[in-house]
PDB file of N, CA and C in Angstrom:
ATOM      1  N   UNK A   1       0.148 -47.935 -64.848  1.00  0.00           N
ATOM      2  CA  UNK A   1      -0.122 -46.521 -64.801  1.00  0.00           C
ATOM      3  C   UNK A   1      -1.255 -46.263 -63.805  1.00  0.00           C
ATOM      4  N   UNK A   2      -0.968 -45.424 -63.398  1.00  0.00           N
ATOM      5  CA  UNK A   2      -2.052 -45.311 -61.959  1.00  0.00           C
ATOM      6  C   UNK A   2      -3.207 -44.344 -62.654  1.00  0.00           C
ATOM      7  N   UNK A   3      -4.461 -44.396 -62.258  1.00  0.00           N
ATOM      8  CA  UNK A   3      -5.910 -43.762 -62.538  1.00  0.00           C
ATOM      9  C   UNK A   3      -5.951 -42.474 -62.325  1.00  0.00           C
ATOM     10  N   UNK A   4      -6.247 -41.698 -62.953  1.00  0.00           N
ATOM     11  CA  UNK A   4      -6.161 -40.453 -62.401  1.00  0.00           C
ATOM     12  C   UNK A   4      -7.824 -39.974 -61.772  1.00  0.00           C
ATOM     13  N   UNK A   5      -7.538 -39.117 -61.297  1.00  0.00           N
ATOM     14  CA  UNK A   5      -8.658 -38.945 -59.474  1.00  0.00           C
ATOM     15  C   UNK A   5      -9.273 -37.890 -60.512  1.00  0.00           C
ATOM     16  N   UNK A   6     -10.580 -37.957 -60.433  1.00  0.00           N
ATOM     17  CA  UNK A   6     -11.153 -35.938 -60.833  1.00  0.00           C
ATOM     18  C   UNK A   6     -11.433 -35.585 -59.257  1.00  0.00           C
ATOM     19  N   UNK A   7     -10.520 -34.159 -59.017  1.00  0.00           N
ATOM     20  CA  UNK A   7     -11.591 -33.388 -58.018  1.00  0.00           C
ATOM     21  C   UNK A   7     -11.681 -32.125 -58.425  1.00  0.00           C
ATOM     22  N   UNK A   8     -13.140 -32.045 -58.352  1.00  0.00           N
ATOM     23  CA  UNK A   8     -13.701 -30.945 -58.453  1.00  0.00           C
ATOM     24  C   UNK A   8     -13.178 -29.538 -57.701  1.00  0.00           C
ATOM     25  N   UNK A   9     -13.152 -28.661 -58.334  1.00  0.00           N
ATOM     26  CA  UNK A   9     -12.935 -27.118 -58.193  1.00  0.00           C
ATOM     27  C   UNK A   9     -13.570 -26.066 -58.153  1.00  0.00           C
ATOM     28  N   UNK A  10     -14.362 -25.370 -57.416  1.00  0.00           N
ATOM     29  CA  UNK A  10     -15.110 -24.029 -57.493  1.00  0.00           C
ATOM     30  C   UNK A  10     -14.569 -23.021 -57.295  1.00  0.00           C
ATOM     31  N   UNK A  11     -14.811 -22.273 -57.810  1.00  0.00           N
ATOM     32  CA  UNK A  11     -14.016 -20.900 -57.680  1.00  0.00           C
ATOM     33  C   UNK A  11     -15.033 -19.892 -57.715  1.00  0.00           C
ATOM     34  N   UNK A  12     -15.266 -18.850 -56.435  1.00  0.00           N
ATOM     35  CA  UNK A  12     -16.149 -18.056 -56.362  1.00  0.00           C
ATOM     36  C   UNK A  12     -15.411 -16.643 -56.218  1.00  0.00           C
ATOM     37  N   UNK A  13     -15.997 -15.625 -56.745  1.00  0.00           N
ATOM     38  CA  UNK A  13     -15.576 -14.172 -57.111  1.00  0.00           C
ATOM     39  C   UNK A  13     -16.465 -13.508 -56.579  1.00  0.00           C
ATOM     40  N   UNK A  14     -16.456 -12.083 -56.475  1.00  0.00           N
ATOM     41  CA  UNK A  14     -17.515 -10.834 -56.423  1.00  0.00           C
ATOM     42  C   UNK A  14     -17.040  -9.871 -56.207  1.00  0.00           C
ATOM     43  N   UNK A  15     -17.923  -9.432 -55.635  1.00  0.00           N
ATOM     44  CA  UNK A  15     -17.414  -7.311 -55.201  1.00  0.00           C
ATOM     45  C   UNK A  15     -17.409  -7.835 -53.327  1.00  0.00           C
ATOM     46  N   UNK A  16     -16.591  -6.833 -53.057  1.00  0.00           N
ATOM     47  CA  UNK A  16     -16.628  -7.060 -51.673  1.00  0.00           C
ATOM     48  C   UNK A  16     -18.258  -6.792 -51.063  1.00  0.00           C
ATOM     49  N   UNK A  17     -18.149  -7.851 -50.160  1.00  0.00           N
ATOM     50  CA  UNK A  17     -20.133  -7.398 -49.356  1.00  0.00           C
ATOM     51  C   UNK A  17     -20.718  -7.970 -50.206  1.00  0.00           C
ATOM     52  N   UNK A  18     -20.568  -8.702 -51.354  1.00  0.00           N
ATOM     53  CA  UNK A  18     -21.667  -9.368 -52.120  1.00  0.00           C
ATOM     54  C   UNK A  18     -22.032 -10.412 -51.515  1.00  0.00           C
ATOM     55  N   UNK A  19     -21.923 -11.019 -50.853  1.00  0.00           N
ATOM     56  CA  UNK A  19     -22.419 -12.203 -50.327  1.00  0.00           C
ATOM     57  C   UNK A  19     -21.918 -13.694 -50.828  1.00  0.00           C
ATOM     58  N   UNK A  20     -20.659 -13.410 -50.994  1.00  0.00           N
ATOM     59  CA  UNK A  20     -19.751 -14.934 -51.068  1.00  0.00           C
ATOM     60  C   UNK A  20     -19.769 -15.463 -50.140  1.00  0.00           C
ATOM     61  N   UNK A  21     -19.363 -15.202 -48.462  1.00  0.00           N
ATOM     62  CA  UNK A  21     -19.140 -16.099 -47.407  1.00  0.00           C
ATOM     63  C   UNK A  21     -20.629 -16.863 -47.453  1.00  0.00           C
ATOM     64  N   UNK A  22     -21.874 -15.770 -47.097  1.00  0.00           N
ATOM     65  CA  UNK A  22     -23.300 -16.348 -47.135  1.00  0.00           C
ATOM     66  C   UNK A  22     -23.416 -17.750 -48.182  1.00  0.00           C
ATOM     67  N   UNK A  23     -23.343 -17.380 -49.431  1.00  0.00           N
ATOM     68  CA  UNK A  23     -23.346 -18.414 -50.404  1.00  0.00           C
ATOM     69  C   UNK A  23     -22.561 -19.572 -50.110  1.00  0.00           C
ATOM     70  N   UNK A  24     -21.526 -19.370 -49.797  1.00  0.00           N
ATOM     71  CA  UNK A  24     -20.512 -20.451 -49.683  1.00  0.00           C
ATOM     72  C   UNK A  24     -21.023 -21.333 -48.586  1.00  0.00           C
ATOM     73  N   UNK A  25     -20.982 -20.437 -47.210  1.00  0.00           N
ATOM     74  CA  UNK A  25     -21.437 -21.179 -46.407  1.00  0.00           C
ATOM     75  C   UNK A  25     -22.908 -22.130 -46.423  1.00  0.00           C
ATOM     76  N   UNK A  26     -23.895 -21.285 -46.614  1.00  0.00           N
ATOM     77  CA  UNK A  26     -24.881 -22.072 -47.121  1.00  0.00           C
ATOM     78  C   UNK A  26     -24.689 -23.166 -48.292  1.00  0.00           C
ATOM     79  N   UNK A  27     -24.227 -23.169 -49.224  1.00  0.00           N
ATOM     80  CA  UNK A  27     -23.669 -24.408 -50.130  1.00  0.00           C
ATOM     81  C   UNK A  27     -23.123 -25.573 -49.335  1.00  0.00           C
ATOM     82  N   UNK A  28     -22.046 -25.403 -48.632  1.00  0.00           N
ATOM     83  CA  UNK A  28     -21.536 -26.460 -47.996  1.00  0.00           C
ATOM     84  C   UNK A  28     -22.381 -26.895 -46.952  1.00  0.00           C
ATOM     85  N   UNK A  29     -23.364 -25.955 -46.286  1.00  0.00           N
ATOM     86  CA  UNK A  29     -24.188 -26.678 -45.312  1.00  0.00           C
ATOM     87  C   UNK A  29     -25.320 -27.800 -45.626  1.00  0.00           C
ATOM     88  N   UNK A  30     -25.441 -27.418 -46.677  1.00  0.00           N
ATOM     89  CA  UNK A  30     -26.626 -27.961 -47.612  1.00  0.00           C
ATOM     90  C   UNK A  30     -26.125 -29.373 -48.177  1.00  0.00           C
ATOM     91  N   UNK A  31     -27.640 -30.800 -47.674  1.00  0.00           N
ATOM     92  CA  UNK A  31     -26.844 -31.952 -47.889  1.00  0.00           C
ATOM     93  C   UNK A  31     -26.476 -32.534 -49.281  1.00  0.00           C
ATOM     94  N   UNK A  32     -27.435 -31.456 -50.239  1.00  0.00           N
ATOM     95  CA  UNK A  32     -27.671 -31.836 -51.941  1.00  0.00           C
ATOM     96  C   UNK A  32     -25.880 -31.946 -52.120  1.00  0.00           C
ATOM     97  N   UNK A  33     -25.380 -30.639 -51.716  1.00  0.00           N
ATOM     98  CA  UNK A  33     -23.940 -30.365 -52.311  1.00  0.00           C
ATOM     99  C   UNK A  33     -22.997 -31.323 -51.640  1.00  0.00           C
ATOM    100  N   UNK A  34     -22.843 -31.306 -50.222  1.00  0.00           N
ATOM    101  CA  UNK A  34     -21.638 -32.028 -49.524  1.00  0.00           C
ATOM    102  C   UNK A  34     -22.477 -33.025 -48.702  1.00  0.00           C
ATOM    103  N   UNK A  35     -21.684 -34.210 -49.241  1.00  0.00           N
ATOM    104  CA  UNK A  35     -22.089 -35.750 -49.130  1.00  0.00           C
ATOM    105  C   UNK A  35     -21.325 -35.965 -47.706  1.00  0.00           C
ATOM    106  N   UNK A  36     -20.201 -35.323 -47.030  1.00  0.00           N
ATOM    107  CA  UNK A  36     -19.421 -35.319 -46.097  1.00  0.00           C
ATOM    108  C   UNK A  36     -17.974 -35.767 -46.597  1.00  0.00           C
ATOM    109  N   UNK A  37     -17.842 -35.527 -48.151  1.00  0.00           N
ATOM    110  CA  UNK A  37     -16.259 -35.445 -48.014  1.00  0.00           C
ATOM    111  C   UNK A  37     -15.935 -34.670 -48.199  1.00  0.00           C
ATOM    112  N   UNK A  38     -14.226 -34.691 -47.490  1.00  0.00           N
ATOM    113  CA  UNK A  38     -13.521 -33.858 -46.844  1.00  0.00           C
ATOM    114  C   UNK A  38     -13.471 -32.953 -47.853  1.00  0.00           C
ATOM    115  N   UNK A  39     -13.266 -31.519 -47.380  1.00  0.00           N
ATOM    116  CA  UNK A  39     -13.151 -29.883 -48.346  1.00  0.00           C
ATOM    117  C   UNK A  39     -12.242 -28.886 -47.906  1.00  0.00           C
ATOM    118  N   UNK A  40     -11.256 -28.584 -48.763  1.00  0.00           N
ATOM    119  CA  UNK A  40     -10.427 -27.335 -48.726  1.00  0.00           C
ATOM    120  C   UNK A  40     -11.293 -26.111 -48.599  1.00  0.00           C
ATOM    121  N   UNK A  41     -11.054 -25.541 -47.974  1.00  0.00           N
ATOM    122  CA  UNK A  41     -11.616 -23.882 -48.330  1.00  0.00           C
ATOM    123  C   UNK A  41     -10.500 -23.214 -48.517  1.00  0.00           C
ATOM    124  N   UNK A  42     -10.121 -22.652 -49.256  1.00  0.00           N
ATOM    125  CA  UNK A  42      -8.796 -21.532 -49.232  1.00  0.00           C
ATOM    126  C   UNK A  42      -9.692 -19.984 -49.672  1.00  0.00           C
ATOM    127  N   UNK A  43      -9.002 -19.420 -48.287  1.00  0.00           N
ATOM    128  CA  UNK A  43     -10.124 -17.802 -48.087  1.00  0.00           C
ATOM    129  C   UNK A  43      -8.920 -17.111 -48.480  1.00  0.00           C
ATOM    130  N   UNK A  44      -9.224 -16.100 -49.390  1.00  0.00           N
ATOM    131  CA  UNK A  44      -8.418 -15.062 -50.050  1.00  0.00           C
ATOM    132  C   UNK A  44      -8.855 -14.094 -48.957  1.00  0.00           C
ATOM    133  N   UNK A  45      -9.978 -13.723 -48.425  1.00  0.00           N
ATOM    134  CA  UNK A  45     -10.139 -12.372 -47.739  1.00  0.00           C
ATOM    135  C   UNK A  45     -11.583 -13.011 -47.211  1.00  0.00           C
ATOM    136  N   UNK A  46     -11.567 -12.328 -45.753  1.00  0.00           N
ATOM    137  CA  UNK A  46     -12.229 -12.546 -44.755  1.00  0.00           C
ATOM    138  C   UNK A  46     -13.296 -12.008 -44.916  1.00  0.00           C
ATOM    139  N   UNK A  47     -14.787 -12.386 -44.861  1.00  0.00           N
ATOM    140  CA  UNK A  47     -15.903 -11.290 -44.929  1.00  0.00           C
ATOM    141  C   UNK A  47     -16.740 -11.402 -43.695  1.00  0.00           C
ATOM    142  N   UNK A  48     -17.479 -10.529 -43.777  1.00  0.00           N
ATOM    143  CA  UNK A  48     -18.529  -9.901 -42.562  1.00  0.00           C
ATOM    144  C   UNK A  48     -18.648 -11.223 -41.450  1.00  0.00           C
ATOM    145  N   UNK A  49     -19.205 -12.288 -42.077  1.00  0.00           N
ATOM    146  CA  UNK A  49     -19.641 -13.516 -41.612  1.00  0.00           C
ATOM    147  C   UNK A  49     -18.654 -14.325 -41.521  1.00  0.00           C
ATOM    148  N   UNK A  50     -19.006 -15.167 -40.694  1.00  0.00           N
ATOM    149  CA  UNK A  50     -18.488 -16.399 -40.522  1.00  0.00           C
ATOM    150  C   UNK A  50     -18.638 -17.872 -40.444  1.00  0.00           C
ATOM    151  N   UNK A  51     -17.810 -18.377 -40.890  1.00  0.00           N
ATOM    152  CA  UNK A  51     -18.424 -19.890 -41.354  1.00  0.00           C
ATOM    153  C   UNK A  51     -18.167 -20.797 -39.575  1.00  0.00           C
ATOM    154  N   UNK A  52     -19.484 -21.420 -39.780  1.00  0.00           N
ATOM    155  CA  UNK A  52     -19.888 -21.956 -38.556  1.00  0.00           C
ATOM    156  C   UNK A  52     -19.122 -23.761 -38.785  1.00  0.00           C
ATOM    157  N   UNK A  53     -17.814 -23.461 -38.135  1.00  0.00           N
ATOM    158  CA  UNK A  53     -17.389 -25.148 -38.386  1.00  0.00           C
ATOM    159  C   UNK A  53     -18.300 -25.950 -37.122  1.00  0.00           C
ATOM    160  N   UNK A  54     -18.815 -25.583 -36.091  1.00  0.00           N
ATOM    161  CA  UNK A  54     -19.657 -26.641 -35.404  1.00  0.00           C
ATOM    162  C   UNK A  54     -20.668 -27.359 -35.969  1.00  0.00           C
ATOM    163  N   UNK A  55     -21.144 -26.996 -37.123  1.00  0.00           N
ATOM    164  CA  UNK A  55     -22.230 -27.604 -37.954  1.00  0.00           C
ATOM    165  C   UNK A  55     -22.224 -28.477 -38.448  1.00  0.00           C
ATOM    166  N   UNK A  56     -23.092 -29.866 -38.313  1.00  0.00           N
ATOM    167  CA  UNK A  56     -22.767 -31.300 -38.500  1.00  0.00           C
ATOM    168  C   UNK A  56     -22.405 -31.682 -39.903  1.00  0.00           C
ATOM    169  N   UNK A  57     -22.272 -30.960 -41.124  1.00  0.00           N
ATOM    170  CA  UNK A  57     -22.132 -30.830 -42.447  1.00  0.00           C
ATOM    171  C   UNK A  57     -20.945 -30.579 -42.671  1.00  0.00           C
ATOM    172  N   UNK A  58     -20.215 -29.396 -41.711  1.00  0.00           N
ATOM    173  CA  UNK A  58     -18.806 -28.523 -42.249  1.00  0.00           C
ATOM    174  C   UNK A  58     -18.366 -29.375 -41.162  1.00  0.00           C
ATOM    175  N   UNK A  59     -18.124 -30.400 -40.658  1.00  0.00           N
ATOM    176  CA  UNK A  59     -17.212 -31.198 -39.742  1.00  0.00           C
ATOM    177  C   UNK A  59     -16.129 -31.775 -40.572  1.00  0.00           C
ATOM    178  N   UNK A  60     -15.818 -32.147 -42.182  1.00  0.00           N
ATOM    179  CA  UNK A  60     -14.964 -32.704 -43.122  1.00  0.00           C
ATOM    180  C   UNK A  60     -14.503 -31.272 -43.412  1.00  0.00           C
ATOM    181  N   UNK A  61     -14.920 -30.122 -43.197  1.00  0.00           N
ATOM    182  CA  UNK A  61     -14.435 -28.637 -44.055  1.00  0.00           C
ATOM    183  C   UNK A  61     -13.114 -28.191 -43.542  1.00  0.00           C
ATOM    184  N   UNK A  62     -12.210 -27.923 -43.964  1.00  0.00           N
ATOM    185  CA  UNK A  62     -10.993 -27.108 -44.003  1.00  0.00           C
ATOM    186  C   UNK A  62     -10.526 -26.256 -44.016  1.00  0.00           C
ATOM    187  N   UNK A  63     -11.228 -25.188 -43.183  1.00  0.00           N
ATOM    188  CA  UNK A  63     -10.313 -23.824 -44.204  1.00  0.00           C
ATOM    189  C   UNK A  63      -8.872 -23.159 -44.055  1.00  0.00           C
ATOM    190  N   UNK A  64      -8.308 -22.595 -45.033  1.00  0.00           N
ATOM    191  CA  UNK A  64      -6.835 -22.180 -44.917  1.00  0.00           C
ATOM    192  C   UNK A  64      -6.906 -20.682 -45.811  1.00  0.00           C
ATOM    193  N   UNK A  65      -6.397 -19.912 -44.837  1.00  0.00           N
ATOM    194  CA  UNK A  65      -6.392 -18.920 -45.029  1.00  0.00           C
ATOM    195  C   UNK A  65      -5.226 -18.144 -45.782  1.00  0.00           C
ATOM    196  N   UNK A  66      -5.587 -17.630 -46.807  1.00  0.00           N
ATOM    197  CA  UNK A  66      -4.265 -17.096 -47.480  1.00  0.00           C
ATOM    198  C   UNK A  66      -4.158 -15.246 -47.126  1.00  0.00           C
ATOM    199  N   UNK A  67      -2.840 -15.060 -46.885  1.00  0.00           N
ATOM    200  CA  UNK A  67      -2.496 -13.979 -46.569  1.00  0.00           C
ATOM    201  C   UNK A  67      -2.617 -13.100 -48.099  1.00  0.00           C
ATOM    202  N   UNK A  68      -2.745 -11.585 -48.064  1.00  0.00           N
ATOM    203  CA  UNK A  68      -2.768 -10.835 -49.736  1.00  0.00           C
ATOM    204  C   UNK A  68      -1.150 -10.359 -49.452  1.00  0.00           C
ATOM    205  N   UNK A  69      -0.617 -10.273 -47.857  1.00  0.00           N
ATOM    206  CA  UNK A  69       0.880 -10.072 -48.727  1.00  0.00           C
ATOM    207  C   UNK A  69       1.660 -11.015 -48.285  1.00  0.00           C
ATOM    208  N   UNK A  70       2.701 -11.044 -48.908  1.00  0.00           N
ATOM    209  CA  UNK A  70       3.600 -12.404 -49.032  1.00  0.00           C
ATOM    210  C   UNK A  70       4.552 -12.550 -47.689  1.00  0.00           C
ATOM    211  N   UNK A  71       4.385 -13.858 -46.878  1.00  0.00           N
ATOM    212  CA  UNK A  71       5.003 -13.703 -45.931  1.00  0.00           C
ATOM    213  C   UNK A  71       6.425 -14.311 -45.573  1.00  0.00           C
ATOM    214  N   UNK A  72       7.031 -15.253 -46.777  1.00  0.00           N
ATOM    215  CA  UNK A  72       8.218 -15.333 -47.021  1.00  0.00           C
ATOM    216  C   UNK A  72       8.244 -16.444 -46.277  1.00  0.00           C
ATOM    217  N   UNK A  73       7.214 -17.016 -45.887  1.00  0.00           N
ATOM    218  CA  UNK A  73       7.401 -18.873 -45.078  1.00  0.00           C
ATOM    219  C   UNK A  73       6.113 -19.607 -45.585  1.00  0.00           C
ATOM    220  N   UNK A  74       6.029 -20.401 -46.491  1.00  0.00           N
ATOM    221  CA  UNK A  74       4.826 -21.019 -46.659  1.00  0.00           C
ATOM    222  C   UNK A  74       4.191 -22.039 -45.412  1.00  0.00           C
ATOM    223  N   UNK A  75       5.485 -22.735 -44.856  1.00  0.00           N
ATOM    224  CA  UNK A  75       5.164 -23.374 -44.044  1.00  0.00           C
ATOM    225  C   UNK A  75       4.070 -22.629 -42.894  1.00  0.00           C
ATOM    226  N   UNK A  76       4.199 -21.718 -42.729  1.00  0.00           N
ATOM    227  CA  UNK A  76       3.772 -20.810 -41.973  1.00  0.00           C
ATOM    228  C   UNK A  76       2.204 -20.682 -42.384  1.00  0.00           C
ATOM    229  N   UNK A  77       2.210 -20.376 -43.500  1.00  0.00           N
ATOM    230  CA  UNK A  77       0.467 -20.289 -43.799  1.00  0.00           C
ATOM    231  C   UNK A  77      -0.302 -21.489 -43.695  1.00  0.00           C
ATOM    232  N   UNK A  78       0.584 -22.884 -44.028  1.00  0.00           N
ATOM    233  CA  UNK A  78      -0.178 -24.289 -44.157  1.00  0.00           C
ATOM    234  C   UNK A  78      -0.891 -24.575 -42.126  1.00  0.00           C
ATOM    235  N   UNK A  79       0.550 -23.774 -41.284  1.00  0.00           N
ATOM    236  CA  UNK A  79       0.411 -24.406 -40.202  1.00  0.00           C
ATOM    237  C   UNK A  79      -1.348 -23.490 -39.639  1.00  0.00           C
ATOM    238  N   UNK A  80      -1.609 -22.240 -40.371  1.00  0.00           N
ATOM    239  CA  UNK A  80      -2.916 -21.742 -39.637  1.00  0.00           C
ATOM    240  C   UNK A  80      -3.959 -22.324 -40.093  1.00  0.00           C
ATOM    241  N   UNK A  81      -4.224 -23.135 -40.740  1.00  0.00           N
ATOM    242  CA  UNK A  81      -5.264 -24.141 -41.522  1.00  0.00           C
ATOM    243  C   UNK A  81      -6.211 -24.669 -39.703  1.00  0.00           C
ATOM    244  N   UNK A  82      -7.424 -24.419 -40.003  1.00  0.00           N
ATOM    245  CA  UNK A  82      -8.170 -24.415 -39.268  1.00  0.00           C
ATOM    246  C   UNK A  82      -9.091 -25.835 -39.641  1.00  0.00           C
ATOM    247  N   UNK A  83      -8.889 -26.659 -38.844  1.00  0.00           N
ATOM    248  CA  UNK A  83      -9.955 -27.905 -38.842  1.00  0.00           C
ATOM    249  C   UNK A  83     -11.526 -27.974 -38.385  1.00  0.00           C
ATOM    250  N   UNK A  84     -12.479 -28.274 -38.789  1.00  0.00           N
ATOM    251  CA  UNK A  84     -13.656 -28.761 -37.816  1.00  0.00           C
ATOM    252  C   UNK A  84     -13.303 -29.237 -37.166  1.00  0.00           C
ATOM    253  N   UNK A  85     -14.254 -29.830 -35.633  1.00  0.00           N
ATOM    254  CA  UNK A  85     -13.857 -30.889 -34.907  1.00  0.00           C
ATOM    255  C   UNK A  85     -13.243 -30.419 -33.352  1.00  0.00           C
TER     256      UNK A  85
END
């Protein structure tokens, strides 16, 4: 029987303009939180800011952007997945 893996999950909420991207981004920049392994981001909705993938921290970061309406090709959303690097 094979081992099963824990990975961790965060899930962040607010009001629009509250300062999720800020938080987020600062979290992942920060070396306490990310050791440098690799990270999904999946963005429900785009805010003010933007996450700086040139930054020697978010170089393992991922983000993939999910559309709010349905676009009838998943393949399609996996292929806009944005790498560091």
């Amino acid at each position: 029987m094979a081992k099963a893996v824990e990975i961790p999950v965060y899930l962040f909420t607010g009001f629009l303009e509250g300062g999720k991207t800020r938080f987020i981004r600062e979290t992942l920049e920060d070396k306490k939180f990310n050791a440098g392994e690799h990270t999904l981001l999946v963005l429900c909705e785009e805010g003010e800011e933007e996450y700086d993938l040139s930054h020697p921290l978010m170089k393992n970061v991922h983000i993939l952007p999910i559309e709010s309406e349905a676009c009838g090709n998943c393949s399609a959303c996996t292929s806009r997945c944005r790498r560091a690097g």
